[in-house]
N, C-alpha and C. Protein backbone atom coordinates (compact mmCIF):
# COMPACT_ATOMS: atom_id res chain seq x y z
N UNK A 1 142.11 143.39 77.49
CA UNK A 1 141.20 143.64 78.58
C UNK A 1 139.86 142.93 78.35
N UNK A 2 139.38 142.95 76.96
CA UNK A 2 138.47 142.78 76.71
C UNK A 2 137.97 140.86 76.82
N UNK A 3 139.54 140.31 76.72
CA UNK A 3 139.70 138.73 76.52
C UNK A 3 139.32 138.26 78.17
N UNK A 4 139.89 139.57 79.15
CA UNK A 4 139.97 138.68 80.19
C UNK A 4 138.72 138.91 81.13
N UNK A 5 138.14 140.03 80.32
CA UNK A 5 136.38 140.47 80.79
C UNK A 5 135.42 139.34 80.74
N UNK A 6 135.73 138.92 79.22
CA UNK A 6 135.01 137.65 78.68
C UNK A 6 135.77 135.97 79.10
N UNK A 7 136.57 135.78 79.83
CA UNK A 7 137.25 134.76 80.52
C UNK A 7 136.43 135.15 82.00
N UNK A 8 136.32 135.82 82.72
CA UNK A 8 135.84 136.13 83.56
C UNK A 8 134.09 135.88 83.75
N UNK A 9 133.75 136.17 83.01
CA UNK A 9 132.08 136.13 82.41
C UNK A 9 131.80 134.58 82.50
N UNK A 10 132.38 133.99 81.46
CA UNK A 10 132.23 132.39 81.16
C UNK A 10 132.23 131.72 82.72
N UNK A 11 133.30 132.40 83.37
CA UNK A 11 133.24 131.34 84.27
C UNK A 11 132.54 131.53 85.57
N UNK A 12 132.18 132.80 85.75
CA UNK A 12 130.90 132.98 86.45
C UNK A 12 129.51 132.34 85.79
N UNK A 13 129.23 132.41 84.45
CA UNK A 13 128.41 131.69 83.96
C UNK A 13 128.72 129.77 84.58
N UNK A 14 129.62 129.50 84.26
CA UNK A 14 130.04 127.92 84.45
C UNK A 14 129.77 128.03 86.18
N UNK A 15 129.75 128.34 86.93
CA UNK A 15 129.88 128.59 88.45
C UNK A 15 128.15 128.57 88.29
N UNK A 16 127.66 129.45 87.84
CA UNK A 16 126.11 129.88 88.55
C UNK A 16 125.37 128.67 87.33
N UNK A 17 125.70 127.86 86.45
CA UNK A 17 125.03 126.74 85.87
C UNK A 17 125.14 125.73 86.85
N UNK A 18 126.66 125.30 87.27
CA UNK A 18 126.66 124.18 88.27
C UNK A 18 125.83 124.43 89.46
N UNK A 19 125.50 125.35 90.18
CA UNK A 19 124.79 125.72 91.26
C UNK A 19 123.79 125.59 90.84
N UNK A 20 123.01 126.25 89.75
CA UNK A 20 121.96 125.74 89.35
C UNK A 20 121.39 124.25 89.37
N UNK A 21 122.25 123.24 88.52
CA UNK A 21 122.01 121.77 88.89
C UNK A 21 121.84 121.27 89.94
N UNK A 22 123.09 121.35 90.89
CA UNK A 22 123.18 121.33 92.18
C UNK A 22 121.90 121.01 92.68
N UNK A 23 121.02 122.63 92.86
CA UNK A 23 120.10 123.03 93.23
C UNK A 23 118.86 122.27 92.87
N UNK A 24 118.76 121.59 91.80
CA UNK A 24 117.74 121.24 91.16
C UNK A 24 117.83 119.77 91.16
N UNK A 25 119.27 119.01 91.72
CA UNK A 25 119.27 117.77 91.93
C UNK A 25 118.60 117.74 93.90
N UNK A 26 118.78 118.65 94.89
CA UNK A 26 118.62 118.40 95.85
C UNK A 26 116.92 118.62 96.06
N UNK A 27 116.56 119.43 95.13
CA UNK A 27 114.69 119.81 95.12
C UNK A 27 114.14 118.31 94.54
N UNK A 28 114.79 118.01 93.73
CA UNK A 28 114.25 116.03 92.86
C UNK A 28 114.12 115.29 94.22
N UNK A 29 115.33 115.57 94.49
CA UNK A 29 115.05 114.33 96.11
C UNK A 29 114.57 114.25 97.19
N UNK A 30 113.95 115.83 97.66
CA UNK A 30 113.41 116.08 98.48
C UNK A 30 112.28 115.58 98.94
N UNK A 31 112.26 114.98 100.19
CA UNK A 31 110.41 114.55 99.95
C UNK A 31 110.54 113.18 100.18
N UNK A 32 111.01 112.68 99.02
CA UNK A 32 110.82 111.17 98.65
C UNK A 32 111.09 110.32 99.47
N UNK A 33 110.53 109.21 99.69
CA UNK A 33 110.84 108.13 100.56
C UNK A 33 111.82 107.40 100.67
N UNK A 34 113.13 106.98 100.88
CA UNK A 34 114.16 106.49 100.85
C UNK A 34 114.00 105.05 101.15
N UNK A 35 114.71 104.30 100.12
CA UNK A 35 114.33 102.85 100.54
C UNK A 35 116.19 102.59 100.74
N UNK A 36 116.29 101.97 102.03
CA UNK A 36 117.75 101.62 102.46
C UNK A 36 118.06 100.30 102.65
N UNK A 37 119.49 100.10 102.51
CA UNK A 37 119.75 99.01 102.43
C UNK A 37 119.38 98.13 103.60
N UNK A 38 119.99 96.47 103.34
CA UNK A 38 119.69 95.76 104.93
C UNK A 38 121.16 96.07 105.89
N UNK A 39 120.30 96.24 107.31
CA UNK A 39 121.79 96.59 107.85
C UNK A 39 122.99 96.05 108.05
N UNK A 40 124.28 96.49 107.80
CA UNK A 40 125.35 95.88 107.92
C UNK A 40 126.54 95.99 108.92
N UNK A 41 127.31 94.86 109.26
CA UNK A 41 128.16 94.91 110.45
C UNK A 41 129.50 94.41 109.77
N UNK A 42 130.37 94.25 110.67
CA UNK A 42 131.37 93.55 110.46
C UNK A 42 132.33 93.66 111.69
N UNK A 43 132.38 92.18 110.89
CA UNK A 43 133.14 91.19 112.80
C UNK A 43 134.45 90.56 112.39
N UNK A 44 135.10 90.89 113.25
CA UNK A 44 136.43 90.63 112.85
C UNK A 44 136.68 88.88 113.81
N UNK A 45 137.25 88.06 113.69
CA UNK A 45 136.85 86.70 114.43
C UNK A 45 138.73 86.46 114.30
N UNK A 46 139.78 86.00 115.69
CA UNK A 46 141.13 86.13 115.63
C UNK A 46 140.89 84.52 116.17
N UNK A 47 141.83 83.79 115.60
CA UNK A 47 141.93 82.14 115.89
C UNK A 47 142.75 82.17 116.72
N UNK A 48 143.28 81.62 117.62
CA UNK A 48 144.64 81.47 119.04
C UNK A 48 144.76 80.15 118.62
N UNK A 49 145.76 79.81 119.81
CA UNK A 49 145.78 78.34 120.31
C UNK A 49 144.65 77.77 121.23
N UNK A 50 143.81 78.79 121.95
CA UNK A 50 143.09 78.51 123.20
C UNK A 50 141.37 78.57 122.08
N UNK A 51 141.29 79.17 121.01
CA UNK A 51 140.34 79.22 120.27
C UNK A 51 139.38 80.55 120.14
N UNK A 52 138.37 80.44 119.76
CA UNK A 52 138.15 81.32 118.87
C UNK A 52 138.29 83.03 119.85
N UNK A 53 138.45 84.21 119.40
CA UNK A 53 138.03 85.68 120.10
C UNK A 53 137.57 86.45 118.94
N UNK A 54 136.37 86.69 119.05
CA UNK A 54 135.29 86.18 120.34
C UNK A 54 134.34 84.85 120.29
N UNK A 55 134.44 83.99 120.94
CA UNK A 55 133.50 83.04 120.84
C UNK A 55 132.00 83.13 121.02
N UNK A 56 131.34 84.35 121.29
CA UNK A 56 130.13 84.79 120.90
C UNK A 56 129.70 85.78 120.38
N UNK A 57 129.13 85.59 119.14
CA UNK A 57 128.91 87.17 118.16
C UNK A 57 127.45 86.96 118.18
N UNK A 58 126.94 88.57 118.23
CA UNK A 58 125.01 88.36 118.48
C UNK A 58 124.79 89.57 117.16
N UNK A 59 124.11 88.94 116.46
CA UNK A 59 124.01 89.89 115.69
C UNK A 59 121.90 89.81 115.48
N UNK A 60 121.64 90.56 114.74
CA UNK A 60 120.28 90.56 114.37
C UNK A 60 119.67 90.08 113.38
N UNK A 61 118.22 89.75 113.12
CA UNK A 61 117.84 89.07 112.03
C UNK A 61 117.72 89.90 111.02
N UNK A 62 118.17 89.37 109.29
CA UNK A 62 117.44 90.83 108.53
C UNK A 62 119.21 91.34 108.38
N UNK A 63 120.02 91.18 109.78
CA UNK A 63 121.28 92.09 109.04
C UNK A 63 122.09 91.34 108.04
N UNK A 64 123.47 92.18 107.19
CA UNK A 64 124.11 91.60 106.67
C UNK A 64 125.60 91.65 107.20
N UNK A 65 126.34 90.55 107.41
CA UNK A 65 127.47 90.64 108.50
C UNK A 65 128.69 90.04 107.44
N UNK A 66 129.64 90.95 107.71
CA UNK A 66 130.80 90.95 106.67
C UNK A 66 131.74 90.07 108.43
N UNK A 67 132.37 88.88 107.75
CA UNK A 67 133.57 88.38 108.80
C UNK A 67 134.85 88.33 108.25
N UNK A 68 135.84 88.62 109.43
CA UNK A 68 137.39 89.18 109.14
C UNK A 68 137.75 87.89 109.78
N UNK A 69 138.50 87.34 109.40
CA UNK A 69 139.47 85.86 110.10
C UNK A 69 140.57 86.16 109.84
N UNK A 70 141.91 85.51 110.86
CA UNK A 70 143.01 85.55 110.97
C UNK A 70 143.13 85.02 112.11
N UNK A 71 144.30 84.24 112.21
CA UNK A 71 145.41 83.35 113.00
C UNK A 71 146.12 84.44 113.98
N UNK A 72 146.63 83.84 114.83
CA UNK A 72 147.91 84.63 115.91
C UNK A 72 149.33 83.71 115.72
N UNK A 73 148.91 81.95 115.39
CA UNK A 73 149.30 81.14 115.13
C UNK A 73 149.67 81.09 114.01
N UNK A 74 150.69 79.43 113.35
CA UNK A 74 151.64 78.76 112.89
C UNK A 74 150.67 77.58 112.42
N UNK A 75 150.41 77.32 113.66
CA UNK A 75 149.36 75.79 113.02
C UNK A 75 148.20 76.32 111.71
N UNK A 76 148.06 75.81 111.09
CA UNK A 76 146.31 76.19 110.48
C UNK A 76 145.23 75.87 111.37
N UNK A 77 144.47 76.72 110.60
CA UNK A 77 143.17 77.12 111.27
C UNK A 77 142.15 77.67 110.70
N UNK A 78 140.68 77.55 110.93
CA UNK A 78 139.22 77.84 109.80
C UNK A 78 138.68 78.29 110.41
N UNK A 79 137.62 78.48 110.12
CA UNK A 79 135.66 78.88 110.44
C UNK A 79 135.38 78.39 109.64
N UNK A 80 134.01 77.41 110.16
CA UNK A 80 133.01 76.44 109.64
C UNK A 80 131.84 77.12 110.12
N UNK A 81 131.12 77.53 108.97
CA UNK A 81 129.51 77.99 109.64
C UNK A 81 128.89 76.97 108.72
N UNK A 82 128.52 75.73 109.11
CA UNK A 82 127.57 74.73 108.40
C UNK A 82 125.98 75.06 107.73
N UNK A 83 125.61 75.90 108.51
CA UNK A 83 124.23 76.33 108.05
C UNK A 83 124.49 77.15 106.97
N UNK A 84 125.36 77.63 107.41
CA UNK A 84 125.37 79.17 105.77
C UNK A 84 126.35 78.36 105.09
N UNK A 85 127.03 77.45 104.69
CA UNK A 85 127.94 77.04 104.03
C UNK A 85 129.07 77.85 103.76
N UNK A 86 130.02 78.13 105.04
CA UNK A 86 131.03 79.19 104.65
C UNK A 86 132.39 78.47 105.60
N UNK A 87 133.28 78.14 104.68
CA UNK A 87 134.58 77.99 104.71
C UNK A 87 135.67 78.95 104.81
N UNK A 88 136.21 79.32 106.00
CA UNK A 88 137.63 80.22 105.82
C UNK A 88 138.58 79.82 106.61
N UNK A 89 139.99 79.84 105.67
CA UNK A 89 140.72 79.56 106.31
C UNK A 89 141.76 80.58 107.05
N UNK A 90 142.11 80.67 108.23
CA UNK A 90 142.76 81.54 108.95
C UNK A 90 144.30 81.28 108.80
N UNK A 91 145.19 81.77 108.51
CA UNK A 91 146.73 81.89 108.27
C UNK A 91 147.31 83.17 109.18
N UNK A 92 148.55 82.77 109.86
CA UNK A 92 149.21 83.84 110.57
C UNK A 92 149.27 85.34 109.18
N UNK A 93 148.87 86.38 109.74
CA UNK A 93 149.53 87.39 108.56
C UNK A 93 148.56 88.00 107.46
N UNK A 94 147.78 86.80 107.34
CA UNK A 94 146.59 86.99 106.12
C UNK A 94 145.13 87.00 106.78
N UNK A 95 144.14 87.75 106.01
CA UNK A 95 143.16 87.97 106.41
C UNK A 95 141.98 87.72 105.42
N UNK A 96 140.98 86.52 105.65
CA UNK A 96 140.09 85.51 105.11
C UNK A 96 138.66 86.57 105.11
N UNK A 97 137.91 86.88 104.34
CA UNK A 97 136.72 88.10 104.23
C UNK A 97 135.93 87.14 103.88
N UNK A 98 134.31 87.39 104.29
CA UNK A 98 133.36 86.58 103.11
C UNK A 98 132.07 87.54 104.08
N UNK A 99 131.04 87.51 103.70
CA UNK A 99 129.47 88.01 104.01
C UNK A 99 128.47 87.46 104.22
N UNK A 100 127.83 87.11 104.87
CA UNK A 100 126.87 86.44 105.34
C UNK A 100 125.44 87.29 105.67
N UNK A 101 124.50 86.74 105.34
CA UNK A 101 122.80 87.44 105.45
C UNK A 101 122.07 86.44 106.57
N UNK A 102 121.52 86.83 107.19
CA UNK A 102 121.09 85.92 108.46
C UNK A 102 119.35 86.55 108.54
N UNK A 103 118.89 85.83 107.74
CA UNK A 103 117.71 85.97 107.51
C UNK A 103 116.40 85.34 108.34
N UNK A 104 116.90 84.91 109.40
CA UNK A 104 116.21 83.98 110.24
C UNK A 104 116.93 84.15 111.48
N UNK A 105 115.86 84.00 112.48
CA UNK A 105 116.48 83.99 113.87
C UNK A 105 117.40 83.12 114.19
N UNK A 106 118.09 82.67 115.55
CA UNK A 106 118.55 81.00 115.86
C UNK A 106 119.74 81.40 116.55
N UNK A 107 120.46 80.08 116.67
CA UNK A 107 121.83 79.97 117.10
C UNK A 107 122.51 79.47 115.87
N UNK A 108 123.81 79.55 115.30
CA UNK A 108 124.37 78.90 114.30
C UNK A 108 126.00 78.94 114.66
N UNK A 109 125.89 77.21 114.69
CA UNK A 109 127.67 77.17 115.13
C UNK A 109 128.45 77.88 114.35
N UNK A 110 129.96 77.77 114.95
CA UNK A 110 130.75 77.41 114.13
C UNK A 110 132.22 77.05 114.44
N UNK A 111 132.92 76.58 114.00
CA UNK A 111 134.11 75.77 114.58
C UNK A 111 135.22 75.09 113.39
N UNK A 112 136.36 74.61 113.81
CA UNK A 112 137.26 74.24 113.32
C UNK A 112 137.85 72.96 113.88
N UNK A 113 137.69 71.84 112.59
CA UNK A 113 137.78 70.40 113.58
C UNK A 113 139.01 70.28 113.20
N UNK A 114 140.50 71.07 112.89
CA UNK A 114 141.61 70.91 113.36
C UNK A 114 142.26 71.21 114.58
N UNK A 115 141.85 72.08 114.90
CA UNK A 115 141.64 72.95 116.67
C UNK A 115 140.85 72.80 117.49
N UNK A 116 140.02 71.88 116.93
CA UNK A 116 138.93 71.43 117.78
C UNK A 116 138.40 72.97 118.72
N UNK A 117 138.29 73.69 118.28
CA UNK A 117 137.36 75.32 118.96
C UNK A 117 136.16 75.40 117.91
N UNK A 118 135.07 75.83 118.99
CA UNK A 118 133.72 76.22 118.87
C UNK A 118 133.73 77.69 119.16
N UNK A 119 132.35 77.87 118.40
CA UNK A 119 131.88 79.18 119.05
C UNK A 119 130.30 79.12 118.44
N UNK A 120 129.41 80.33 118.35
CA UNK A 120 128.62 80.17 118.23
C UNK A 120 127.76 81.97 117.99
N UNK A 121 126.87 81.74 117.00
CA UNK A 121 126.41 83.24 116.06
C UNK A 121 124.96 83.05 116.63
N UNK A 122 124.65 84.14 117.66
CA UNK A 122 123.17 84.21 118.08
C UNK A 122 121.92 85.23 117.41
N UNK A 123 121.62 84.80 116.26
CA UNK A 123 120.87 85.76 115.25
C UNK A 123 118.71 86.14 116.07
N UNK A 124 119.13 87.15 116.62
CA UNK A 124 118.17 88.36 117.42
C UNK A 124 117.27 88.35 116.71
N UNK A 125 115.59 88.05 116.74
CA UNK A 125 114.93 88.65 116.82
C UNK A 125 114.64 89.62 116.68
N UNK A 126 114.20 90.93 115.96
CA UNK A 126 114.46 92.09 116.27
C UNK A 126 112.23 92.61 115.97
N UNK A 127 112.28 92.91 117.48
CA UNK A 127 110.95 93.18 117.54
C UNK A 127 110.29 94.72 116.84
N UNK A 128 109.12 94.62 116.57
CA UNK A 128 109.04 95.61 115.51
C UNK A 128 108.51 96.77 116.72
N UNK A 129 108.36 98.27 116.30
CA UNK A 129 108.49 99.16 117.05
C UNK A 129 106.92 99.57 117.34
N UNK A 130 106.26 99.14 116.20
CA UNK A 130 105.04 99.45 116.29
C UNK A 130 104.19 98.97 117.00
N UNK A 131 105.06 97.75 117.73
CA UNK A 131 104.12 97.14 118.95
C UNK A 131 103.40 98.11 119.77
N UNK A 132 102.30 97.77 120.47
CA UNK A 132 102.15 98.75 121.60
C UNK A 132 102.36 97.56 123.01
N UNK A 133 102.63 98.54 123.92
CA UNK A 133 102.53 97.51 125.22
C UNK A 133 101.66 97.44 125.80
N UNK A 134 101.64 96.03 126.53
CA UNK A 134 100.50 96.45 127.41
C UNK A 134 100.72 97.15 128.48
N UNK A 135 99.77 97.75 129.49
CA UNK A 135 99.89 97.97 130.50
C UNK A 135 100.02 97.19 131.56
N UNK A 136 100.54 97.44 132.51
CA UNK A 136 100.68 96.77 133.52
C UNK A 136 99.70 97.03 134.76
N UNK A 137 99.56 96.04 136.00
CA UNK A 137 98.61 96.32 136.54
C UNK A 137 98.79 97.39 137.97
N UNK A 138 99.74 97.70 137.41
CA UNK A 138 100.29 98.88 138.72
C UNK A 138 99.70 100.78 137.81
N UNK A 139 99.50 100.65 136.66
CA UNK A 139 99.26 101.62 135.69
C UNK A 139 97.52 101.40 135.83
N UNK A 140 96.76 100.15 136.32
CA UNK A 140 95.26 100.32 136.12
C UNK A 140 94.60 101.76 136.66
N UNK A 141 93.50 102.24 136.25
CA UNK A 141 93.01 103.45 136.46
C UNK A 141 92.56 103.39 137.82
N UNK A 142 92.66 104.19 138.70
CA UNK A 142 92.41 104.16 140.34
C UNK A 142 90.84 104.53 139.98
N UNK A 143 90.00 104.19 140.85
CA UNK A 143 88.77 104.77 140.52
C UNK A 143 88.43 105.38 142.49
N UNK A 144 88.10 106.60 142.43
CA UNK A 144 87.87 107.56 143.94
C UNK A 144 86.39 106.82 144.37
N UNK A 145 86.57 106.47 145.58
CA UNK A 145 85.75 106.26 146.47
C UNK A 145 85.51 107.11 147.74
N UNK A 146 84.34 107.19 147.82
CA UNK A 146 84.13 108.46 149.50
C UNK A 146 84.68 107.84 150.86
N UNK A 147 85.27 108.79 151.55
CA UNK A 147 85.97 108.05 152.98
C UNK A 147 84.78 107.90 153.84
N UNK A 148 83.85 106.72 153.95
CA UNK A 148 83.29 106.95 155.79
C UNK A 148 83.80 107.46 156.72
N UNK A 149 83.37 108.34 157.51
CA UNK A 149 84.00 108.90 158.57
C UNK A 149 83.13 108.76 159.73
């Protein structure tokens, strides 16, 4: 009786230590400022015969964009992004991964000069929030004038 009093004990002890930590890891973090990663996407890009889907991907400046390639096709077939220096080749069945950081605004091709298909990566601007706007002149302050009568 006495073994399974003290089996019992321990592991309420082991139970109310882990809660304890627990507890004392979520009070450490509380508060603190969180610094997060850059944001990330991922685009899946399918090669045809007729060329690329989708032939326009818009992504933002600042993000980080993971691309999925693959064929529907027999023939071979790539993605050429010349500016970022990224080579993939698309195969029926198999699926080509790589990551890209787009650290700058722009347009940036890309294409395959066996298939002769284009497309093209429109990297956004992304305006900061703290702007203020202006007003417009439909918002100017009315100022009251007396009616002649």
């Amino acid at each position: 009786m006495t073994k399974y009093l003290l089996e019992a004990f321990l592991g309420i002890a082991i139970c109310i230590a882990c809660l304890f930590q627990v507890s004392m890891a979520l009070e450490i973090d509380y508060g603190k400022p969180k610094k997060f990663k850059a944001p990330y996407r991922e685009i899946a890009i399918i090669v045809t015969e007729e060329g690329y889907y989708p032939q326009k991907i818009s992504v933002f400046q600042g993000e980080k964009v993971r691309f999925f390639v693959t064929s529907t096709t027999d023939t071979p077939g790539c993605l050429i992004i010349p500016e970022k220096e990224i080579f993939l080749s698309a195969r029926k069945g198999k699926v080509a991964e790589t990551e890209v950081y787009f650290e700058k605004d722009g347009r940036f091709k890309f294409y395959c000069p066996s298939g002769k298909m284009s497309g093209h990566i429109t990297a956004i601007k992304k305006e900061s929030l703290n702007k203020k706007l202006k007003r417009s002149i439909a918002s100017q302050p009315r100022i009251w004038k007396p009616r002649d009568e």
